[in-house]
C-alpha atoms as a PDB file:
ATOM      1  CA  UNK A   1      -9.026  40.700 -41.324  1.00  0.00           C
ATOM      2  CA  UNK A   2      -8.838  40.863 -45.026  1.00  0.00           C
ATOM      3  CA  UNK A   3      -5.855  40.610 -46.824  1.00  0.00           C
ATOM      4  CA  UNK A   4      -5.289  43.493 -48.807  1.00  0.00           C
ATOM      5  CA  UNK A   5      -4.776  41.129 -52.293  1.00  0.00           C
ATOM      6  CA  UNK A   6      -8.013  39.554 -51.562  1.00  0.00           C
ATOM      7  CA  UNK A   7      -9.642  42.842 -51.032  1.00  0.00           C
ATOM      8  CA  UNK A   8      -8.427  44.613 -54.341  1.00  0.00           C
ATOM      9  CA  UNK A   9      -9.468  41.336 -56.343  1.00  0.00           C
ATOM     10  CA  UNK A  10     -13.499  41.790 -55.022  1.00  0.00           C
ATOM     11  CA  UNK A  11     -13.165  45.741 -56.229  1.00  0.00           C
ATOM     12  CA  UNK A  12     -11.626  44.467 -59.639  1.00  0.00           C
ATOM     13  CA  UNK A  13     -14.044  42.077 -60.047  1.00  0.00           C
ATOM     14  CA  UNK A  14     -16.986  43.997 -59.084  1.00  0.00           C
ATOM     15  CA  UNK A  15     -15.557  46.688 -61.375  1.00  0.00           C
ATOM     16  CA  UNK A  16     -15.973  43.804 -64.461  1.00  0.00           C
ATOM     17  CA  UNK A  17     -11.958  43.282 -64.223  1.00  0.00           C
ATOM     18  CA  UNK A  18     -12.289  39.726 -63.873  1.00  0.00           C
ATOM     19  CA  UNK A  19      -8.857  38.795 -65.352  1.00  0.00           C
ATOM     20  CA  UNK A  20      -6.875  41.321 -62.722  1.00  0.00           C
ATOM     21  CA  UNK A  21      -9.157  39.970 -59.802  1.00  0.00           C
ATOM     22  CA  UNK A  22      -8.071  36.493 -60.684  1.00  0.00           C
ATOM     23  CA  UNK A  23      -4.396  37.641 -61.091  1.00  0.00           C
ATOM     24  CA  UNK A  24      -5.306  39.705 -57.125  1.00  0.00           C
ATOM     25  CA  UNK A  25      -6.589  36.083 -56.159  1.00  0.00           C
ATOM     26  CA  UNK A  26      -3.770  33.583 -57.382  1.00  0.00           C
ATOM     27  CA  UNK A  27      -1.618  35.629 -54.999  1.00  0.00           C
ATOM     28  CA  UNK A  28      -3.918  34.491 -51.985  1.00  0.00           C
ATOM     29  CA  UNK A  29      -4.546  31.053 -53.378  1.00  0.00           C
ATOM     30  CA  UNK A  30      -0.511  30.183 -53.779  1.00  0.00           C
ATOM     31  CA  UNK A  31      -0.005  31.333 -49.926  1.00  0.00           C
ATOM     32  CA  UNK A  32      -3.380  29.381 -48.971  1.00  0.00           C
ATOM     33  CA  UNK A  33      -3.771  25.739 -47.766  1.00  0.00           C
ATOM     34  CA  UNK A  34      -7.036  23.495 -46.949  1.00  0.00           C
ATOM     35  CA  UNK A  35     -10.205  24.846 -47.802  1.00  0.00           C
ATOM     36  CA  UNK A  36      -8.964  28.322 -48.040  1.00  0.00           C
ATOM     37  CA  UNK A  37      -7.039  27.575 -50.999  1.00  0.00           C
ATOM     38  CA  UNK A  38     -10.409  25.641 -52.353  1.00  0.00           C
ATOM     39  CA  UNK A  39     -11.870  28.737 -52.111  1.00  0.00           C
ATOM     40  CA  UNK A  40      -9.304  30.595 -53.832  1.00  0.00           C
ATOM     41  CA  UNK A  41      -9.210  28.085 -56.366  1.00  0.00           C
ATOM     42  CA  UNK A  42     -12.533  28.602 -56.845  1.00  0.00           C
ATOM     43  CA  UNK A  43     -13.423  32.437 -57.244  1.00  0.00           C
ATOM     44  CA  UNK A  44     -10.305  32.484 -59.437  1.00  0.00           C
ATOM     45  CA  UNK A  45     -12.347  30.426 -62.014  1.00  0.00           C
ATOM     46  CA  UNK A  46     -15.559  32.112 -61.823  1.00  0.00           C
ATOM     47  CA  UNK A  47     -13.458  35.197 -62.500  1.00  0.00           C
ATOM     48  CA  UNK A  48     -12.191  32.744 -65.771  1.00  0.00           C
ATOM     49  CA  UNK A  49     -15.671  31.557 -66.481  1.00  0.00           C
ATOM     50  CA  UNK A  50     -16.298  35.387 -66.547  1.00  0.00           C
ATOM     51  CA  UNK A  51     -13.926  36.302 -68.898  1.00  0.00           C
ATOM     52  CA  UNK A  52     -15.270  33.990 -71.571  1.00  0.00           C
ATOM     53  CA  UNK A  53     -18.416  35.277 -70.791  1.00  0.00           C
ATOM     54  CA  UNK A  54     -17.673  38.581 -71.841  1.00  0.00           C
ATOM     55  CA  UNK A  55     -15.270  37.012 -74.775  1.00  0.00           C
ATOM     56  CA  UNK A  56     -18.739  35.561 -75.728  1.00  0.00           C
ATOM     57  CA  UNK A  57     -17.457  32.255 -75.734  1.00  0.00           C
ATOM     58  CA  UNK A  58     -20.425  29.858 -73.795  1.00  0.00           C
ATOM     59  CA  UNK A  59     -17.752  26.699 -74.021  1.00  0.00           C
ATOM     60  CA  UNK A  60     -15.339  28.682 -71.971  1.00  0.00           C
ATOM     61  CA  UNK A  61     -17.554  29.619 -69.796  1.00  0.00           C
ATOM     62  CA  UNK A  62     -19.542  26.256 -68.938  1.00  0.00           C
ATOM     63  CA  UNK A  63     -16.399  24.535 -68.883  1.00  0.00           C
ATOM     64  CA  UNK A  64     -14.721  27.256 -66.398  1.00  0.00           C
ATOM     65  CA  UNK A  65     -17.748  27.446 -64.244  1.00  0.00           C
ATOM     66  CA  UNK A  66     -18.357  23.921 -63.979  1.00  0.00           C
ATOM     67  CA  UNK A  67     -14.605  23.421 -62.523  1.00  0.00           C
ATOM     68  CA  UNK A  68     -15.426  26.465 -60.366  1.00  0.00           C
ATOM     69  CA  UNK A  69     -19.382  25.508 -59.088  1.00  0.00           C
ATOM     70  CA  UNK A  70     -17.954  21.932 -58.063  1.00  0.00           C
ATOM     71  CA  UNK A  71     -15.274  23.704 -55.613  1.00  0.00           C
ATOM     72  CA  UNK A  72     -18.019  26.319 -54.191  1.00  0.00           C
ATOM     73  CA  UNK A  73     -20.588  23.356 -53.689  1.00  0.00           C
ATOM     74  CA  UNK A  74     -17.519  21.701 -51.126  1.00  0.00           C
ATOM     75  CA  UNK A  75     -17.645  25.091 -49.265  1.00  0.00           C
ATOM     76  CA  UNK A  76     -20.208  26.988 -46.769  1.00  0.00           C
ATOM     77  CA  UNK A  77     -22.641  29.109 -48.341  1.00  0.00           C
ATOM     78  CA  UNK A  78     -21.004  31.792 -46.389  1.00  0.00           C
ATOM     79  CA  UNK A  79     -17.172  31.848 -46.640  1.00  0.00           C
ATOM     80  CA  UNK A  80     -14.247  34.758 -46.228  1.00  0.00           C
ATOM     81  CA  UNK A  81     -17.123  37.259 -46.008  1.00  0.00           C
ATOM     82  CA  UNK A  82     -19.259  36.312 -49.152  1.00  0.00           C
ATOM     83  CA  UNK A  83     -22.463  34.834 -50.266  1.00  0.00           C
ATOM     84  CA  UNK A  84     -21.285  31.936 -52.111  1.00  0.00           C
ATOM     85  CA  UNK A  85     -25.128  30.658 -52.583  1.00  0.00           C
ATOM     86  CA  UNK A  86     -25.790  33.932 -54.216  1.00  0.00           C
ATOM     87  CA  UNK A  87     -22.296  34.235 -56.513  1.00  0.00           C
ATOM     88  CA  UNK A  88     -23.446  30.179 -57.584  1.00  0.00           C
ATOM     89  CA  UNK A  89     -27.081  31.071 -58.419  1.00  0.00           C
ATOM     90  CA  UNK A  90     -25.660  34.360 -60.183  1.00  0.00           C
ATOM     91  CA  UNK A  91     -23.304  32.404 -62.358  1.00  0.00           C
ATOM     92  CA  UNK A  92     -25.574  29.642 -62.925  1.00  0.00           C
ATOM     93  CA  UNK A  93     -28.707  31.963 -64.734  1.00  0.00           C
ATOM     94  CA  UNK A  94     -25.969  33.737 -66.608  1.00  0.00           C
ATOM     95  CA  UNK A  95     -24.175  30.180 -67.949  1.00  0.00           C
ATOM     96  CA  UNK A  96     -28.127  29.458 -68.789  1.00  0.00           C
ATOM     97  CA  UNK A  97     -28.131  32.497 -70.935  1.00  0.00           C
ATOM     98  CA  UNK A  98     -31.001  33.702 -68.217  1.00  0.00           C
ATOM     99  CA  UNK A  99     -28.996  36.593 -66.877  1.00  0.00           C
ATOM    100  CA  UNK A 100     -26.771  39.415 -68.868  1.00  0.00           C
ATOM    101  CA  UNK A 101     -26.200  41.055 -65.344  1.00  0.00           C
ATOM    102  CA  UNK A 102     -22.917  40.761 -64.069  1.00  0.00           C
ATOM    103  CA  UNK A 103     -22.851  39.386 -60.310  1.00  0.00           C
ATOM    104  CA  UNK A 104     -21.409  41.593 -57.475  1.00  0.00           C
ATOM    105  CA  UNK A 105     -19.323  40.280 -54.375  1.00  0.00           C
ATOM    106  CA  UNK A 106     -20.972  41.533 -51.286  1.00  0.00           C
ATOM    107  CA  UNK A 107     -18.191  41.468 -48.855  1.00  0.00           C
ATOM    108  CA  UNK A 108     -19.202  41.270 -44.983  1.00  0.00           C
ATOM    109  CA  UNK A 109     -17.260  43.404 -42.943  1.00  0.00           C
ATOM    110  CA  UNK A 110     -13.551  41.958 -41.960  1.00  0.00           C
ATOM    111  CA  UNK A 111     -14.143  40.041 -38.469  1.00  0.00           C
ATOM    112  CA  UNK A 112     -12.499  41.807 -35.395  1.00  0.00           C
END
């Protein structure tokens, strides 16, 4: 089951509120351990990276992604219900100035 912080940071980021799905996130990351806080860790700076993005600032953004890809490449392409693979390739066309799409989270339904 989802925690209901981790769930309302995926809808605020997929609604383009990556600041307030970071803030959502740093709640889950600060109770996490292991590679569930790696993961936290992690889609709390593409939310950053994000955020510069849209601030149009490509420093931010490379430097915030980079800290962010590094932590998503140590986890399963699949993890807490999301396609990590995709949300990497995603950020990696838009930090090439490929993409002007924002990604989505695609959340798997919670496990039984």
């Amino acid at each position: 089951m989802y925690s209901p912080a981790y769930l309302e940071g995926v809808r605020l980021f997929n609604a383009g509120h990556y600041w307030h799905a970071h803030e959502q996130w740093e709640a889950c990351w600060l109770a996490a351990s292991g590679d569930d806080a790696l993961f936290y860790k992690a889609i709390i700076q593409a939310a950053a990276a994000l955020v510069k993005w849209r601030q149009g600032n490509p420093r931010g953004l490379a430097r915030n992604w980079a800290k962010s890809r590094a932590r998503l490449d140590a986890l399963p392409d699949r993890y807490h219900g999301l396609d990590l693979a995709a949300l990497r390739a995603h950020l990696d066309l838009i930090c090439a100035g490929v993409s002007n799409t924002p990604p989505v989270l695609r959340l798997d339904p919670a496990p039984p």
